[in-house]
C-alpha atoms as a PDB file:
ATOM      1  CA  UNK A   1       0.000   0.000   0.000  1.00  0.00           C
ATOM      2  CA  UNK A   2       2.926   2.706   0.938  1.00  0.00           C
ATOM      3  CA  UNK A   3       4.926   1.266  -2.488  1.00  0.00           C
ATOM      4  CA  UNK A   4       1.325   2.594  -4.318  1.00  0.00           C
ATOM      5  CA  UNK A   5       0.965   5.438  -2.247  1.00  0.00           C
ATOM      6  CA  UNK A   6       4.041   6.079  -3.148  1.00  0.00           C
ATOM      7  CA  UNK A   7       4.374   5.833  -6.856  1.00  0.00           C
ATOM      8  CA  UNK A   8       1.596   7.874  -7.439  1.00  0.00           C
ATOM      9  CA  UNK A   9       2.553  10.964  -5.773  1.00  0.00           C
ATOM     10  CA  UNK A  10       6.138  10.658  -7.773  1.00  0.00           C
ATOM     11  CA  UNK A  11       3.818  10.209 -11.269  1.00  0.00           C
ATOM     12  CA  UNK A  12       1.907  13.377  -9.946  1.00  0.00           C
ATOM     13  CA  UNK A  13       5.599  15.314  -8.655  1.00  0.00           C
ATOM     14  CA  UNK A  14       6.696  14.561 -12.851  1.00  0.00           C
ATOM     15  CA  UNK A  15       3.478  15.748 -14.248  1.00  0.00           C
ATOM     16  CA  UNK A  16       3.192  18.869 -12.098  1.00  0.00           C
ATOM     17  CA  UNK A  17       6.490  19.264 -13.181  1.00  0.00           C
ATOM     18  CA  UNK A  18       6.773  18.673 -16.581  1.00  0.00           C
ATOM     19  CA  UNK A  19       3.879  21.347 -17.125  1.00  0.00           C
ATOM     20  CA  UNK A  20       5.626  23.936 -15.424  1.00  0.00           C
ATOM     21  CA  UNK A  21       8.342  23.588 -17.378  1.00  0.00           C
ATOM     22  CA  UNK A  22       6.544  23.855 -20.843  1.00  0.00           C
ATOM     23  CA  UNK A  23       4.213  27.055 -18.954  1.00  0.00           C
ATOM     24  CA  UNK A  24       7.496  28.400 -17.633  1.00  0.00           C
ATOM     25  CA  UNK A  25       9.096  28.576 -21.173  1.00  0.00           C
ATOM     26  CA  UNK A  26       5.312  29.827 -22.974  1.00  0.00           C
ATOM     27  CA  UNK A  27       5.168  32.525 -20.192  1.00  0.00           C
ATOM     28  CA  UNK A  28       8.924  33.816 -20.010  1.00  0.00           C
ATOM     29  CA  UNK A  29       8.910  34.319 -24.246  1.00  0.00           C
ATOM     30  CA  UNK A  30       5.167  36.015 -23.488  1.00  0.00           C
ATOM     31  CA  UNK A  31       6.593  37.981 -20.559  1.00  0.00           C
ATOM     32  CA  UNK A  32       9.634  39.210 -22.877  1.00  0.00           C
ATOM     33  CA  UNK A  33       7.453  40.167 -25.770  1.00  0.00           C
ATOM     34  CA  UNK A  34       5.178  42.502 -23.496  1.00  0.00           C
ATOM     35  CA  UNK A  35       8.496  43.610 -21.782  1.00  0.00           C
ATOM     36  CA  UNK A  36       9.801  44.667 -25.205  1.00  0.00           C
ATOM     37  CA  UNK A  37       7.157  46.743 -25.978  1.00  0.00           C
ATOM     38  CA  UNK A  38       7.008  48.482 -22.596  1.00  0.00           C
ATOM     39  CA  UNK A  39      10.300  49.411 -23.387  1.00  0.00           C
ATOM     40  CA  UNK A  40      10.056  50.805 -26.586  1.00  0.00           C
ATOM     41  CA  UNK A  41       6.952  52.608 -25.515  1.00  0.00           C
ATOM     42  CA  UNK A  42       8.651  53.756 -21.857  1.00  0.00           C
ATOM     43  CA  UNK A  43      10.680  56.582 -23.661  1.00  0.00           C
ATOM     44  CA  UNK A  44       7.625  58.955 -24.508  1.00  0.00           C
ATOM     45  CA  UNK A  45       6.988  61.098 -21.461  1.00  0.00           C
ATOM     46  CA  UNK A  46       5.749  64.550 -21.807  1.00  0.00           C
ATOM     47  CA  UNK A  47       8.402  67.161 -21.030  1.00  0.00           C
ATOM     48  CA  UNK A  48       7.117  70.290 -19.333  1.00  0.00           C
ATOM     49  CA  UNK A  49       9.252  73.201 -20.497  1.00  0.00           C
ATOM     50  CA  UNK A  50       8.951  76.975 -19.012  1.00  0.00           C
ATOM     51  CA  UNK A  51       9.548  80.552 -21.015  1.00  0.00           C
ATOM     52  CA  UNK A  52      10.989  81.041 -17.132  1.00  0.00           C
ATOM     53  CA  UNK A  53      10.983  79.037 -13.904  1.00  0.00           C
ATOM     54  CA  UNK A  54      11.213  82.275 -11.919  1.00  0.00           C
ATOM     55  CA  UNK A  55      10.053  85.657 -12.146  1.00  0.00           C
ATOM     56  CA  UNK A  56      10.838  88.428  -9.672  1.00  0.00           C
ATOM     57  CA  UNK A  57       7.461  90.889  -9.099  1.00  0.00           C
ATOM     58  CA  UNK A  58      10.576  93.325  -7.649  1.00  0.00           C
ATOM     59  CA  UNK A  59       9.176  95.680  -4.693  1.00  0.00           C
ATOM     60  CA  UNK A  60       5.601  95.944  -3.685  1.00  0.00           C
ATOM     61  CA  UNK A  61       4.017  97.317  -0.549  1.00  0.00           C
ATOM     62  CA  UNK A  62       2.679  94.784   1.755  1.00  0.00           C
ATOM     63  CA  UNK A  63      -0.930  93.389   1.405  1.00  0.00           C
ATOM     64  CA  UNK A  64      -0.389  93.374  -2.662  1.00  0.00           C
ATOM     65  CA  UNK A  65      -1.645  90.549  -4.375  1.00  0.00           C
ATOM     66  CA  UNK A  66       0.849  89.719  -6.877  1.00  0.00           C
ATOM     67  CA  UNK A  67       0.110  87.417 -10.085  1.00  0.00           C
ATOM     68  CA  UNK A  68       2.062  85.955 -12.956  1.00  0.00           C
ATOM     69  CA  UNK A  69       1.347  83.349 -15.519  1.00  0.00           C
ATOM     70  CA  UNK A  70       3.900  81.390 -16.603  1.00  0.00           C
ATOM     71  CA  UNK A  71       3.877  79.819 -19.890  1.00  0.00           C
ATOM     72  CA  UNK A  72       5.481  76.588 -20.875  1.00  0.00           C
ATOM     73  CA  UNK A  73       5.349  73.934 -23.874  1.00  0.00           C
ATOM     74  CA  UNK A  74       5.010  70.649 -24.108  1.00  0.00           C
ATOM     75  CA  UNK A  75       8.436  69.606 -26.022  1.00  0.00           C
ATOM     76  CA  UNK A  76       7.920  66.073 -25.028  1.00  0.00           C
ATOM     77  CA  UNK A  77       6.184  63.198 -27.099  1.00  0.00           C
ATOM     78  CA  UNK A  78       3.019  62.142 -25.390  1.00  0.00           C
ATOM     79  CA  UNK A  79       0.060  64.295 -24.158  1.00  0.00           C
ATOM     80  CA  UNK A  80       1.062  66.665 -20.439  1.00  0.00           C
ATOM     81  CA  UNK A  81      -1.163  65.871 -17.437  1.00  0.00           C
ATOM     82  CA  UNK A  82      -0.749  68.264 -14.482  1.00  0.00           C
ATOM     83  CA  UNK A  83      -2.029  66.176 -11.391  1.00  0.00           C
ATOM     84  CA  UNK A  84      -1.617  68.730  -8.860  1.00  0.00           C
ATOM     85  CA  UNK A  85       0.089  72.201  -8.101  1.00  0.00           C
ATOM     86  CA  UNK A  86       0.935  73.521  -4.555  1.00  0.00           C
ATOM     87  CA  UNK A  87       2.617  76.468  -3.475  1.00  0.00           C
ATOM     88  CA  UNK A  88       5.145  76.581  -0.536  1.00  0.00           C
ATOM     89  CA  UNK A  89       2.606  78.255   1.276  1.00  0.00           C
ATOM     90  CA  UNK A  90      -1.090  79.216   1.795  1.00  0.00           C
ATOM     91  CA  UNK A  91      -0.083  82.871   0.621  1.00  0.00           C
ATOM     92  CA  UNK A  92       0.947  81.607  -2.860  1.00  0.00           C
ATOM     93  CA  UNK A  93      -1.684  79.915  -5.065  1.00  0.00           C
ATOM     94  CA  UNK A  94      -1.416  78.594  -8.415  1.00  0.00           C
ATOM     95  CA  UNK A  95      -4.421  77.831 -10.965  1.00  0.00           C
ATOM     96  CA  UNK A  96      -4.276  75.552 -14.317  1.00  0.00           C
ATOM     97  CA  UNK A  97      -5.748  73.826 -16.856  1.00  0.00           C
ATOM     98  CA  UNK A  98      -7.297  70.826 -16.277  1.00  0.00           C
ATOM     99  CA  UNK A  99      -7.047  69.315 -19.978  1.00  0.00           C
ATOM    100  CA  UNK A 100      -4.254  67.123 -21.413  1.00  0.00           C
ATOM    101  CA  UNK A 101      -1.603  69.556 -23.572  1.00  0.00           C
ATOM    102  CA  UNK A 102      -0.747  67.520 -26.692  1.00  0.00           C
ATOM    103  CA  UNK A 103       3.322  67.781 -27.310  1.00  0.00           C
ATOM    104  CA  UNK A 104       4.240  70.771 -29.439  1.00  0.00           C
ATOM    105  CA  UNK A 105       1.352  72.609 -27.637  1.00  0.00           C
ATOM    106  CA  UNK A 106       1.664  74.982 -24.561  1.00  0.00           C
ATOM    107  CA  UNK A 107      -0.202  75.945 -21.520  1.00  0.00           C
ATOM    108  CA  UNK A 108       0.150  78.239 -18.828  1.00  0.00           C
ATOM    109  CA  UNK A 109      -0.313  78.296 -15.155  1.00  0.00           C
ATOM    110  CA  UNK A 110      -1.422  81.267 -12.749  1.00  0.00           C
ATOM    111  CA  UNK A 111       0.566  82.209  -9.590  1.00  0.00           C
ATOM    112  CA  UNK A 112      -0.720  84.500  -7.425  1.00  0.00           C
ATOM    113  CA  UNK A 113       1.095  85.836  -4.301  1.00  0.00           C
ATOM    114  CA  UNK A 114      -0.683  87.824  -1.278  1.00  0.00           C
ATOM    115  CA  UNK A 115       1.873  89.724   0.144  1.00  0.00           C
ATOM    116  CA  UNK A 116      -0.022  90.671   3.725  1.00  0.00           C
ATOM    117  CA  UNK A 117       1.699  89.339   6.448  1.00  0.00           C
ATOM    118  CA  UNK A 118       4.731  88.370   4.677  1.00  0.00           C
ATOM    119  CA  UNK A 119       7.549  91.317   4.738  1.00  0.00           C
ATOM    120  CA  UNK A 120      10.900  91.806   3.579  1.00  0.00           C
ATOM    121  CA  UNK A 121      12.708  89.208   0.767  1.00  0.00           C
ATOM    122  CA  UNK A 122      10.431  87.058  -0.485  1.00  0.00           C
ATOM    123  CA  UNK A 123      10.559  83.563  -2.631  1.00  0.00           C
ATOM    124  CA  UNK A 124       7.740  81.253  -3.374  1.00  0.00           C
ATOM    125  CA  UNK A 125       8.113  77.503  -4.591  1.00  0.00           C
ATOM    126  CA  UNK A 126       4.953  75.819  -6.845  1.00  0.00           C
ATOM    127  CA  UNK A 127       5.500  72.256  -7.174  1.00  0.00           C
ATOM    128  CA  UNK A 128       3.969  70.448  -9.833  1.00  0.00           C
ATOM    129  CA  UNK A 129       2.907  67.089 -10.128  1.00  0.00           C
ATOM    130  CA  UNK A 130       2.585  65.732 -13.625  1.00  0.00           C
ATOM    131  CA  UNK A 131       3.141  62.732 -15.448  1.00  0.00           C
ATOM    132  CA  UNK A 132       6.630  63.640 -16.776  1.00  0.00           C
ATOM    133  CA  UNK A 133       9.993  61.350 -16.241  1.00  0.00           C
ATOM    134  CA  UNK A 134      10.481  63.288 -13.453  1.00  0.00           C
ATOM    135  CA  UNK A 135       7.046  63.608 -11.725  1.00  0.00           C
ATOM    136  CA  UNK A 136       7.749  67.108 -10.231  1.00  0.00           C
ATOM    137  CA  UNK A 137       8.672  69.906 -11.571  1.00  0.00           C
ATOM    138  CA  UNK A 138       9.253  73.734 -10.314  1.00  0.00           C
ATOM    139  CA  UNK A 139       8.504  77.192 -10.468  1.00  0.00           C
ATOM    140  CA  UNK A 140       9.637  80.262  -8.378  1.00  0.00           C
ATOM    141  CA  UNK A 141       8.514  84.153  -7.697  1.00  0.00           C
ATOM    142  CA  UNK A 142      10.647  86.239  -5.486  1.00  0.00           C
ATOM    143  CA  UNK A 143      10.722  89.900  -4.760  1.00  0.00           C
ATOM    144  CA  UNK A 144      10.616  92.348  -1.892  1.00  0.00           C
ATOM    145  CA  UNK A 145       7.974  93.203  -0.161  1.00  0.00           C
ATOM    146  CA  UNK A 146       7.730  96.590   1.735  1.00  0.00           C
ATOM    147  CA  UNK A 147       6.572  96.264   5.328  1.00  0.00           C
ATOM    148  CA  UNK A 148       3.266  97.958   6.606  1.00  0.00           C
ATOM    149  CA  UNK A 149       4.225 101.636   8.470  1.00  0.00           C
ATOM    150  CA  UNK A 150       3.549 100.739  11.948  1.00  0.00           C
ATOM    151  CA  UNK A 151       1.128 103.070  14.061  1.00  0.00           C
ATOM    152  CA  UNK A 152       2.811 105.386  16.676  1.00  0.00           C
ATOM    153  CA  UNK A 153      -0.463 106.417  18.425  1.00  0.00           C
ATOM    154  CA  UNK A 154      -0.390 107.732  21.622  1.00  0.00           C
END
């Protein structure tokens, strides 16, 4: 009974076996092909490219609002989705379009700066999420800001 017992889980060990091997080889030359093409395919990324990364507003008086738009193109060689765009702060708030930029096209994104509470030298950070190689990109605007003349009631 153990001899039988026996023999037929070895039969079963070669079958099981002998399968894998023949899936193994079907799967690997199916697994290469698909990996081939994601390769040839995994060099088209959109490339976000600015007229400027950073524009200086130079000297405004404090509780200004200053704005900019910043124009870029899409020099890469599949359509530009921006995800998400943040400023460095609550003060600094950036607006875009929603819709897909097709490569050769361009877009533009609004930055606008409140100035109150936020004296002296100034620079703002936007980071942009987007589906290029990089994932993030970067934008600046720096200036001074002229503080607020201080009551001297008495």
């Amino acid at each position: 009974m153990k001899k039988l017992v026996l023999m037929v889980a070895a039969i079963a060990t070669m079958a099981i076996t002998g399968c894998n091997e023949k899936a193994a080889a079907t799967i690997d030359e199916a697994n290469l092909t698909a990996a081939a093409e994601r390769e040839s395919v995994a060099g088209d990324f959109p490339v976000m490219t600015f007229e400027q990364v950073e524009y200086d507003f130079g000297t405004v008086d404090e509780g200004t609002v200053v704005e900019h738009e910043y124009k870029f193109k899409n020099t890469g060689s599949a359509p530009l989705i921006v995800v998400n765009a943040k400023g460095s702060c609550g003060c600094t708030v950036p607006t875009w379009s929603k819709e897909p930029i097709a490569p050769g096209e361009e877009g533009s994104m609004l930055v606008k700066f409140n100035t109150n509470g936020k004296p002296n030298n100034q620079t703002k950070t936007v980071t942009i999420k987007a589906n290029t190689e990089s994932g993030t990109e970067s934008i600046r605007i720096k200036g001074f800001v002229t503080p607020k003349a201080k009551c001297r009631c008495s």
